[in-house]
PDB file of N, CA and C in Angstrom:
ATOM      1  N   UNK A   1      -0.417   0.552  -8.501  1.00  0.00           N
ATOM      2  CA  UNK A   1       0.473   0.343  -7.392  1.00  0.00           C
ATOM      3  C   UNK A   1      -0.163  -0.712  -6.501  1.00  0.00           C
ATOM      4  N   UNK A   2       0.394  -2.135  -6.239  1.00  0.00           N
ATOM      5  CA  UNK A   2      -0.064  -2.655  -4.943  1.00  0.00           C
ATOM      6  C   UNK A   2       0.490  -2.738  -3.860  1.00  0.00           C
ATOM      7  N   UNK A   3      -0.552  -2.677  -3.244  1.00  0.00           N
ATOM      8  CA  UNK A   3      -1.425  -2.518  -1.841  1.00  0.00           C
ATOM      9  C   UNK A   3      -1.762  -3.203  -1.039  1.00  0.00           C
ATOM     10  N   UNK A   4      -1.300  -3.038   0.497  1.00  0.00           N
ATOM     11  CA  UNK A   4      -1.811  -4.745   1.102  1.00  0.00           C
ATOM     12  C   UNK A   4      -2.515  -4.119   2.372  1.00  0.00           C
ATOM     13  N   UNK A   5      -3.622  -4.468   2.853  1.00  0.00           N
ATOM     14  CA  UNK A   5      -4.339  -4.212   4.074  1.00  0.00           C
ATOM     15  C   UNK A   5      -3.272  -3.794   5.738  1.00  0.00           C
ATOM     16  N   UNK A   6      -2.575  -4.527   5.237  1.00  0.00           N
ATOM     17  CA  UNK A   6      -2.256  -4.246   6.934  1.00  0.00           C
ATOM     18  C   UNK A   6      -0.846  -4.767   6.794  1.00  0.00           C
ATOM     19  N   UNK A   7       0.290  -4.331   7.424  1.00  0.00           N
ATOM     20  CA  UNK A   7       1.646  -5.270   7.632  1.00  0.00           C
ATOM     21  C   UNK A   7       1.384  -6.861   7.668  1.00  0.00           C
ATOM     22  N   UNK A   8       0.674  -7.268   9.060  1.00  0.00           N
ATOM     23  CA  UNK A   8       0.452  -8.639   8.993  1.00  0.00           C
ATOM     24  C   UNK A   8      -0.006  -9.538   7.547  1.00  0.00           C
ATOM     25  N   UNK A   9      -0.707  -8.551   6.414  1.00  0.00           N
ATOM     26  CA  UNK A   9      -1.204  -9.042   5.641  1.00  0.00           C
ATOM     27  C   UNK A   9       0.334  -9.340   4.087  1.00  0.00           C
ATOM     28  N   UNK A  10       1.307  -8.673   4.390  1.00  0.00           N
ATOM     29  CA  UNK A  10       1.995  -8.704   3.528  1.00  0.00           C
ATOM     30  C   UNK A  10       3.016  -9.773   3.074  1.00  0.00           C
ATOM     31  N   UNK A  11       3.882 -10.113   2.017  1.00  0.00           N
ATOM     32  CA  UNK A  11       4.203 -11.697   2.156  1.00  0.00           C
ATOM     33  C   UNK A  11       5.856 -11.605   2.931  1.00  0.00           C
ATOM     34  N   UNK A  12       6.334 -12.106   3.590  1.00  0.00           N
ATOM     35  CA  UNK A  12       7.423 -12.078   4.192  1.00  0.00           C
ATOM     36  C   UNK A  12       8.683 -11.323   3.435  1.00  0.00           C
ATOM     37  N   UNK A  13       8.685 -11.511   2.278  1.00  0.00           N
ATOM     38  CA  UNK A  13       9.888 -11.036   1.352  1.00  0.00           C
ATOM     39  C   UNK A  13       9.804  -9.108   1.344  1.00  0.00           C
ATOM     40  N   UNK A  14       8.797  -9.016   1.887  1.00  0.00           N
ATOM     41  CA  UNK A  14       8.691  -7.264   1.601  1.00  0.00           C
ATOM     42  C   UNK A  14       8.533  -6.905   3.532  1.00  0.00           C
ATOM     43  N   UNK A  15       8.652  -7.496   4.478  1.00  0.00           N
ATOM     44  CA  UNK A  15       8.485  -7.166   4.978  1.00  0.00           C
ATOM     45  C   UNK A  15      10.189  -6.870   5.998  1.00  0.00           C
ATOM     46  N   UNK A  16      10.741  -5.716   6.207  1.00  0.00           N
ATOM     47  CA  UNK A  16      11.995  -5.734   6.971  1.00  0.00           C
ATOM     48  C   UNK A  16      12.488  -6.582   7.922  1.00  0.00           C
ATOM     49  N   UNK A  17      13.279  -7.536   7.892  1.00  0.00           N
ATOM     50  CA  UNK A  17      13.859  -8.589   8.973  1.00  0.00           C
ATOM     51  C   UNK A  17      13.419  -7.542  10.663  1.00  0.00           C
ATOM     52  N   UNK A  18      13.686  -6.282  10.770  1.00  0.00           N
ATOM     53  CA  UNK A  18      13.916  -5.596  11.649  1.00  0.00           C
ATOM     54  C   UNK A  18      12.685  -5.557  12.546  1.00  0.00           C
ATOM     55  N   UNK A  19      11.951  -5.906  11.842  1.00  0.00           N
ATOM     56  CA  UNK A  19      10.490  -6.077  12.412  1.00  0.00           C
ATOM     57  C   UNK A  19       9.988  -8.001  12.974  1.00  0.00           C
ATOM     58  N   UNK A  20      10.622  -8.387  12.929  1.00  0.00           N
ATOM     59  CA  UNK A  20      10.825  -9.577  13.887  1.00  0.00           C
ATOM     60  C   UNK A  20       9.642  -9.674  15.125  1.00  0.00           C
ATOM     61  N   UNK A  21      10.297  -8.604  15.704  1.00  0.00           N
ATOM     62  CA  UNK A  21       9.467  -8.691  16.975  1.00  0.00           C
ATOM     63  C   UNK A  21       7.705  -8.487  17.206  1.00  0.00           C
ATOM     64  N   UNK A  22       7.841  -7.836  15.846  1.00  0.00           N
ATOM     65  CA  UNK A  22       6.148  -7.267  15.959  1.00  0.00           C
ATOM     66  C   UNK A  22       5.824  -8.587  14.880  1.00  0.00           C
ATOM     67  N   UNK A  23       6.546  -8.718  13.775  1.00  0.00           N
ATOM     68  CA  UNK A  23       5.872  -9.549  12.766  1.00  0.00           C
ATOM     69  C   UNK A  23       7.248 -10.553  12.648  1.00  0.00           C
ATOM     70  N   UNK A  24       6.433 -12.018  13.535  1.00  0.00           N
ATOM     71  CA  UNK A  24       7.904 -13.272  13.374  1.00  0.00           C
ATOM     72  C   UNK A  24       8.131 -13.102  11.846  1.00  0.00           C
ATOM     73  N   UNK A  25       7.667 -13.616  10.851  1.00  0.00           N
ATOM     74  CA  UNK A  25       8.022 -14.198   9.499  1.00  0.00           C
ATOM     75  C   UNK A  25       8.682 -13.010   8.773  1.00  0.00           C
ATOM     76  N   UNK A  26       8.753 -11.846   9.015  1.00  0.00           N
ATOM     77  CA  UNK A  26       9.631 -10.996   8.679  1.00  0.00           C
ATOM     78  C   UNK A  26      10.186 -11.160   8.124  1.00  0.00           C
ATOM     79  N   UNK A  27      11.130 -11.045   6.610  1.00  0.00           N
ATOM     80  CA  UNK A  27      12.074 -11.688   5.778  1.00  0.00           C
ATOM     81  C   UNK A  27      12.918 -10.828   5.030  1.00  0.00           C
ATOM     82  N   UNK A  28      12.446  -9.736   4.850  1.00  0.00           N
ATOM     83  CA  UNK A  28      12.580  -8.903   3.599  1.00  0.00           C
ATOM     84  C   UNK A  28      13.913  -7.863   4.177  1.00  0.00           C
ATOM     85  N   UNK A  29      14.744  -7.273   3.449  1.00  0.00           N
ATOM     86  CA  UNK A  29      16.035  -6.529   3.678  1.00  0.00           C
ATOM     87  C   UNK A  29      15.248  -5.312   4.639  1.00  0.00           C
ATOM     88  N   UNK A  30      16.244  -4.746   5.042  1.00  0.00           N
ATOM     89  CA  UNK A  30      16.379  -4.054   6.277  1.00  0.00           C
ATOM     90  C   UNK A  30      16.563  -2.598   5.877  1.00  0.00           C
ATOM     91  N   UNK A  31      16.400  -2.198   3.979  1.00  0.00           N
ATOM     92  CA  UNK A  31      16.633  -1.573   3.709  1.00  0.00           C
ATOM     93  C   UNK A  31      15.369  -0.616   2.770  1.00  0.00           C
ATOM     94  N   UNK A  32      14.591  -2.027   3.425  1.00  0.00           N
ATOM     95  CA  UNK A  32      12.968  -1.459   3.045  1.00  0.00           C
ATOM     96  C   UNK A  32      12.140  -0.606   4.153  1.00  0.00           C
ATOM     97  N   UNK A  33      11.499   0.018   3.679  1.00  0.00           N
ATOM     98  CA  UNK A  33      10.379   1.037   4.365  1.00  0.00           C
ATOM     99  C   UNK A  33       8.780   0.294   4.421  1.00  0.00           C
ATOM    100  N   UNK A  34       7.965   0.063   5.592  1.00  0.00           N
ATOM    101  CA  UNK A  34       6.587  -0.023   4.996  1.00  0.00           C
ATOM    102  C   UNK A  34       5.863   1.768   5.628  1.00  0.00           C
ATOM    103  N   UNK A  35       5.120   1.554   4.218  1.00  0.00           N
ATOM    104  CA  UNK A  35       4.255   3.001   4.394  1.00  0.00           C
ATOM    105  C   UNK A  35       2.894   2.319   4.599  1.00  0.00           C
ATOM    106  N   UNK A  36       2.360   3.470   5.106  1.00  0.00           N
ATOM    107  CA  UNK A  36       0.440   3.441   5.651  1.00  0.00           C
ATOM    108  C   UNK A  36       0.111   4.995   4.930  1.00  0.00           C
ATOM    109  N   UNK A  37      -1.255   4.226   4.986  1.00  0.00           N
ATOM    110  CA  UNK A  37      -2.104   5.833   4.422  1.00  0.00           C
ATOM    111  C   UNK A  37      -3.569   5.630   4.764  1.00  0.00           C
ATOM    112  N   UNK A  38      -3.552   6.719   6.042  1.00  0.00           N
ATOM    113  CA  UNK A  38      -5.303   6.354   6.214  1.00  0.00           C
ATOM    114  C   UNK A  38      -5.688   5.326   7.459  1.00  0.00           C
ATOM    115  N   UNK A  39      -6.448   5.244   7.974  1.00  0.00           N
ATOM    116  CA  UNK A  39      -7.032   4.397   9.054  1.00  0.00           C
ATOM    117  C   UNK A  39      -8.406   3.610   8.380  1.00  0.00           C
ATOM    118  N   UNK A  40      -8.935   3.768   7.499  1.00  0.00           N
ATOM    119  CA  UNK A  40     -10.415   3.552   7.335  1.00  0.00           C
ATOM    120  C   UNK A  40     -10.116   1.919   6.841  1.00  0.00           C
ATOM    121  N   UNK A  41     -11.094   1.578   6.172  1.00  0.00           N
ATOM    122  CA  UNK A  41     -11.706  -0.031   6.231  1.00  0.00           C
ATOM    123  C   UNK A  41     -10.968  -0.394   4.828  1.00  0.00           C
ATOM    124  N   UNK A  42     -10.447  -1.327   4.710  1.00  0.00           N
ATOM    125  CA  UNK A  42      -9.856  -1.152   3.284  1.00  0.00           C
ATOM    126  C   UNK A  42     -10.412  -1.954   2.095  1.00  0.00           C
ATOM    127  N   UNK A  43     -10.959  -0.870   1.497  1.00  0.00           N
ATOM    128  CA  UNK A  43     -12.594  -1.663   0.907  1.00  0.00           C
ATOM    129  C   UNK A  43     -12.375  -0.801  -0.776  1.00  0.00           C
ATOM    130  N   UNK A  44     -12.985  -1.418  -1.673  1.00  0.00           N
ATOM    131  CA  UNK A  44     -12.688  -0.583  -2.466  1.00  0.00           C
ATOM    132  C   UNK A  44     -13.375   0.608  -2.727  1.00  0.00           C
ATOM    133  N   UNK A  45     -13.106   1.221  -4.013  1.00  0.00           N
ATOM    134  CA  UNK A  45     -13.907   2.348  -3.788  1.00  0.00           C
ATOM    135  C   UNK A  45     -12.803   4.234  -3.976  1.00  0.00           C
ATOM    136  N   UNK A  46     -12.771   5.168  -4.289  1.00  0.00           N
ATOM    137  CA  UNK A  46     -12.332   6.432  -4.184  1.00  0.00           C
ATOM    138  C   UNK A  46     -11.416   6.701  -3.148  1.00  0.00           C
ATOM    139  N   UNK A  47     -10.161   6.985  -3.800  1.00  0.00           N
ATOM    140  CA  UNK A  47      -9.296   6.665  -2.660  1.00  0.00           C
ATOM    141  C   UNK A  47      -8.288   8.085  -2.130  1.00  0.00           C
ATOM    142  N   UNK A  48      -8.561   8.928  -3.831  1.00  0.00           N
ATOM    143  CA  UNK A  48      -7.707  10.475  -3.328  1.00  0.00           C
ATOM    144  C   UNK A  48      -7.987  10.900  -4.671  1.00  0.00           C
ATOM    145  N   UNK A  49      -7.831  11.964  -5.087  1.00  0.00           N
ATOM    146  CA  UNK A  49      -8.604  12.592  -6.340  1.00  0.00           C
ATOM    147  C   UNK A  49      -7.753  12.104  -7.641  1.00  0.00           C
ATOM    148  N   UNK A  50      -8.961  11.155  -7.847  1.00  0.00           N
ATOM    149  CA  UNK A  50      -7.892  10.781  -9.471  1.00  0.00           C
ATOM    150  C   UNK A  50      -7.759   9.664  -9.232  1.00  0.00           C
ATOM    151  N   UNK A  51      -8.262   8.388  -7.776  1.00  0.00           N
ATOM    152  CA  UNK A  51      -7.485   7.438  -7.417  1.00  0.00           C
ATOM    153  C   UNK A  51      -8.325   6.788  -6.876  1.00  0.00           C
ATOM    154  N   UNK A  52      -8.310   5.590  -7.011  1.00  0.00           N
ATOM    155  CA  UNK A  52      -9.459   4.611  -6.546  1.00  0.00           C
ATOM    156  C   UNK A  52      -8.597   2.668  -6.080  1.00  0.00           C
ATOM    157  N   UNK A  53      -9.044   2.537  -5.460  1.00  0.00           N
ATOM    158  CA  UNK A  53      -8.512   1.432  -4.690  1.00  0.00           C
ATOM    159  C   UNK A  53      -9.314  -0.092  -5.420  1.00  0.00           C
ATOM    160  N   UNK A  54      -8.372  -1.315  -6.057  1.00  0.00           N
ATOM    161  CA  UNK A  54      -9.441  -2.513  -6.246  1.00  0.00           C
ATOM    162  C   UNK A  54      -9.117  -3.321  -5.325  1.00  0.00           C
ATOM    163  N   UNK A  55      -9.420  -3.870  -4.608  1.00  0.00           N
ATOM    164  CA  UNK A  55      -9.373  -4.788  -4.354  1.00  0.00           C
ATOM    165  C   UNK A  55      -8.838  -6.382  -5.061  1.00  0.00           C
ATOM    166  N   UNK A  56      -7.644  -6.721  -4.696  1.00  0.00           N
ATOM    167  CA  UNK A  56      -7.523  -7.857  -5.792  1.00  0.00           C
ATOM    168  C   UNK A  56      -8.215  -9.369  -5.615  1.00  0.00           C
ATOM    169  N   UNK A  57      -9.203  -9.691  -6.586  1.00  0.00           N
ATOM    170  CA  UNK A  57     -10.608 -10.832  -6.826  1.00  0.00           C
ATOM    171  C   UNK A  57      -9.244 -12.150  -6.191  1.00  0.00           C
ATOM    172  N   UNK A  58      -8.149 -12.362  -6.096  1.00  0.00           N
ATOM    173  CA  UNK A  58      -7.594 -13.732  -5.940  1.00  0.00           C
ATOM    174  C   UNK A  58      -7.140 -13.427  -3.904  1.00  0.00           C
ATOM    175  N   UNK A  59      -7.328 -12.350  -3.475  1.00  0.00           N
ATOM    176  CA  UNK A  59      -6.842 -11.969  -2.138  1.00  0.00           C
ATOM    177  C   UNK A  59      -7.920 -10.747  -1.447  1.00  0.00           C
ATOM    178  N   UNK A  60      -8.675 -11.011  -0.773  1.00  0.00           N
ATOM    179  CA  UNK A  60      -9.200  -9.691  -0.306  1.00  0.00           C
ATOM    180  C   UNK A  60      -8.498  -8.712   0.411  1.00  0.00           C
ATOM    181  N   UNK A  61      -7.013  -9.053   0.668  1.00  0.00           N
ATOM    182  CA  UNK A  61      -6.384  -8.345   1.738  1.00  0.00           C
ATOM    183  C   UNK A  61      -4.978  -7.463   0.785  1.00  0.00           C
ATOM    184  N   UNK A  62      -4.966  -7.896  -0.471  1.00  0.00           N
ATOM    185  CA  UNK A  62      -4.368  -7.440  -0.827  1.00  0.00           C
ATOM    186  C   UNK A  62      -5.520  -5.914  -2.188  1.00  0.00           C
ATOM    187  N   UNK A  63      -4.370  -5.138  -2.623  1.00  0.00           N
ATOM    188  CA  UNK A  63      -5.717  -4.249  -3.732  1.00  0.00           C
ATOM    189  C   UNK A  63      -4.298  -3.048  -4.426  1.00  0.00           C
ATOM    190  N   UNK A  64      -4.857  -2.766  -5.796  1.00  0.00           N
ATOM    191  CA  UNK A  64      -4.128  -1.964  -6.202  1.00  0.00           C
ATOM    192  C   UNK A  64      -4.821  -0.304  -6.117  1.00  0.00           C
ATOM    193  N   UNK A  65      -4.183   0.498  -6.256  1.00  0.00           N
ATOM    194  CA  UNK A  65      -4.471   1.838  -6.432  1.00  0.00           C
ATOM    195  C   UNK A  65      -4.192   1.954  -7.752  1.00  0.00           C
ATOM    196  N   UNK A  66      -5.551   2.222  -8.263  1.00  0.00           N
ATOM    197  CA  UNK A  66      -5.393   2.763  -9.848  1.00  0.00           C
ATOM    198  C   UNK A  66      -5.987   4.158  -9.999  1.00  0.00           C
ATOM    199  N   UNK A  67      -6.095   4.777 -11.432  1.00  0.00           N
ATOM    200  CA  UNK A  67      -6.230   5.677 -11.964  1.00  0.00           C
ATOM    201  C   UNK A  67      -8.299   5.648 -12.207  1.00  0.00           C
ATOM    202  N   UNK A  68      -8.514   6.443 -11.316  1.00  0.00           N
ATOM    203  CA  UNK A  68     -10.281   6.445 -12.170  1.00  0.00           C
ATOM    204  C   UNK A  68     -10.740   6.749 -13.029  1.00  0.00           C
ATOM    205  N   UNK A  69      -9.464   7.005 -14.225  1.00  0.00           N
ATOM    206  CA  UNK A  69      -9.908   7.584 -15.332  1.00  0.00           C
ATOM    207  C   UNK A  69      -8.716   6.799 -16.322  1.00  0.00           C
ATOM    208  N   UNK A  70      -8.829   7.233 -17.660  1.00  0.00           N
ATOM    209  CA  UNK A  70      -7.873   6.614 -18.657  1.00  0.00           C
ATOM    210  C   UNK A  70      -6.867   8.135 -18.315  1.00  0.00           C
ATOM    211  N   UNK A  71      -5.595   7.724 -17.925  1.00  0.00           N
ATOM    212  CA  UNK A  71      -4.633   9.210 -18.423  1.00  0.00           C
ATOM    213  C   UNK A  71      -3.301   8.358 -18.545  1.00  0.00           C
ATOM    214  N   UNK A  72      -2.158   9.645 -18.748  1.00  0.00           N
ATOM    215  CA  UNK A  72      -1.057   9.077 -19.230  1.00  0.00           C
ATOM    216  C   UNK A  72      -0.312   8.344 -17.719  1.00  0.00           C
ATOM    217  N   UNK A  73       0.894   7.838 -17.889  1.00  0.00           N
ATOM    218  CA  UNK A  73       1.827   7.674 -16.871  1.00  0.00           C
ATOM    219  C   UNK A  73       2.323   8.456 -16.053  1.00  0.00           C
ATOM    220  N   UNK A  74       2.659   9.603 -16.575  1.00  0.00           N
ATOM    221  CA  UNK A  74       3.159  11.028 -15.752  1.00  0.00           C
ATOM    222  C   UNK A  74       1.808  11.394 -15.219  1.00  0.00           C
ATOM    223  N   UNK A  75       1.095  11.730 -15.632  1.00  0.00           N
ATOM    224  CA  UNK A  75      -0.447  12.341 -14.474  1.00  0.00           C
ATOM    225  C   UNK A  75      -0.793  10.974 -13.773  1.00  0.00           C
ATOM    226  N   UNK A  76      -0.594   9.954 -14.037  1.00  0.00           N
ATOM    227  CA  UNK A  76      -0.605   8.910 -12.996  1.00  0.00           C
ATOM    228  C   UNK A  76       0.658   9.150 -11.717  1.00  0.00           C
ATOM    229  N   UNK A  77       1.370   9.045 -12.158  1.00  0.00           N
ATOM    230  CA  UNK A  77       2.590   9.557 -11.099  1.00  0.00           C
ATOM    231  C   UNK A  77       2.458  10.953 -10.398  1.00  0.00           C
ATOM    232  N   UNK A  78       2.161  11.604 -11.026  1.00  0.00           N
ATOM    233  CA  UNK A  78       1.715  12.800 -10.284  1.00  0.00           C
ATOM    234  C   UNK A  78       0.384  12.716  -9.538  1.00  0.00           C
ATOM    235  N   UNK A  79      -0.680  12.359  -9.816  1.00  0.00           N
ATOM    236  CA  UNK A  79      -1.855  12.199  -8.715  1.00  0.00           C
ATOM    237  C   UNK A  79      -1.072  11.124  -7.418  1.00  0.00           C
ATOM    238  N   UNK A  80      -0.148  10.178  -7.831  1.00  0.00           N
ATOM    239  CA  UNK A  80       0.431   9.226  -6.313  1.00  0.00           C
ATOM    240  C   UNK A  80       1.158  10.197  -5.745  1.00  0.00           C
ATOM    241  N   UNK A  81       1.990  11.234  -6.310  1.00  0.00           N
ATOM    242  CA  UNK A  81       3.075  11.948  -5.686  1.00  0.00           C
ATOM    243  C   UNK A  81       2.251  12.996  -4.710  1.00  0.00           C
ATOM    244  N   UNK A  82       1.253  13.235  -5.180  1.00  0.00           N
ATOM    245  CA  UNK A  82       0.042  14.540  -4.493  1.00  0.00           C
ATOM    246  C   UNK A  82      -0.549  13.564  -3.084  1.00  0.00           C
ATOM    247  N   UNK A  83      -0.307  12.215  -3.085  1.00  0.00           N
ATOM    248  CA  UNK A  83      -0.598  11.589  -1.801  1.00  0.00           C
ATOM    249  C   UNK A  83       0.306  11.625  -1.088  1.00  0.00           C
ATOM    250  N   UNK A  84       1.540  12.503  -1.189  1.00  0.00           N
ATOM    251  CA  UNK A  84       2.640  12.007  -0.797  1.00  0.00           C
ATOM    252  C   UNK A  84       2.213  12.783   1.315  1.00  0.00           C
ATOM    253  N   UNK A  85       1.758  13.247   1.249  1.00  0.00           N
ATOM    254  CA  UNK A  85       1.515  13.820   2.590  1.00  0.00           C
ATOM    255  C   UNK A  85       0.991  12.860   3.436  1.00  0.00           C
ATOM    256  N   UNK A  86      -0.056  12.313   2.810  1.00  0.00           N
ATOM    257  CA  UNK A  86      -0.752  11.168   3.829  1.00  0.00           C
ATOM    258  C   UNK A  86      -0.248  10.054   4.356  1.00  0.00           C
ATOM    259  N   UNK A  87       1.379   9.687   3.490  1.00  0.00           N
ATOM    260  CA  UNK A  87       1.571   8.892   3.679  1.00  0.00           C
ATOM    261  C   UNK A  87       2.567   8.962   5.195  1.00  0.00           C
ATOM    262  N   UNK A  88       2.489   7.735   5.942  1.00  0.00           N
ATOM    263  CA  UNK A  88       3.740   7.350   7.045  1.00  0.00           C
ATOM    264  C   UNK A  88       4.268   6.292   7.277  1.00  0.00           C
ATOM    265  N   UNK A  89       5.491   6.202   8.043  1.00  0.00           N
ATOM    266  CA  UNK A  89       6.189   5.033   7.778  1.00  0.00           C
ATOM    267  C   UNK A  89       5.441   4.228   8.872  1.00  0.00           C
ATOM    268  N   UNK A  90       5.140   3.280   8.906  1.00  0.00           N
ATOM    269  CA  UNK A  90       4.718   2.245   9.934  1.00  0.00           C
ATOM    270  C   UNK A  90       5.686   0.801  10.137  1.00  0.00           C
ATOM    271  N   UNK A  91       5.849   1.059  11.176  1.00  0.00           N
ATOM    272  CA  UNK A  91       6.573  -0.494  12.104  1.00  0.00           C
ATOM    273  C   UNK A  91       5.863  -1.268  12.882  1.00  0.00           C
ATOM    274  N   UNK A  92       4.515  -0.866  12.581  1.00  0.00           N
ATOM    275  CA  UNK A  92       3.770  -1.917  13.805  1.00  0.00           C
ATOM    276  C   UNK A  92       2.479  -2.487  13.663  1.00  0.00           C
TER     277      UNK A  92
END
């Protein structure tokens, strides 16, 4: 799944027109959500059980959440769905 450091860090096309005011370049339909998870440093490293964060080598601000182990697709989907608590919607 990717992952981007911060709203400001994301590319205009994903980000809701509706958000204008906080973020000018804003572009993205109005029918999108951005989620957050977590306050800490966004670095790679262990990210929720089963789940580990890379960092992507062409962007430091961007990073995927992968699997720390080899498993199938469904226990991949299910360890993201078990984050589903941490997550919140953020506008700012």
């Amino acid at each position: 799944m990717s992952v981007y450091a911060s709203l400001r860090a994301m590319p205009a096309r994903m980000v809701p027109k509706r958000l204008r005011p906080v973020i000018p370049f804003a572009a993205g339909s109005n029918n999108l959500r951005v989620w957050a998870m977590g306050e800490g440093p966004f670095t790679a490293g262990p990210l929720a059980q089963h789940l580990r964060l890379r960092i992507d080598p062409e962007d430091p601000m961007h990073g995927f959440i992968e699997p720390d182990k080899i498993m199938t697709l469904a226990e991949y989907e299910a360890v993201l769905a078990a984050t589903q608590p941490m997550w919140v919607v953020t506008e700012e």
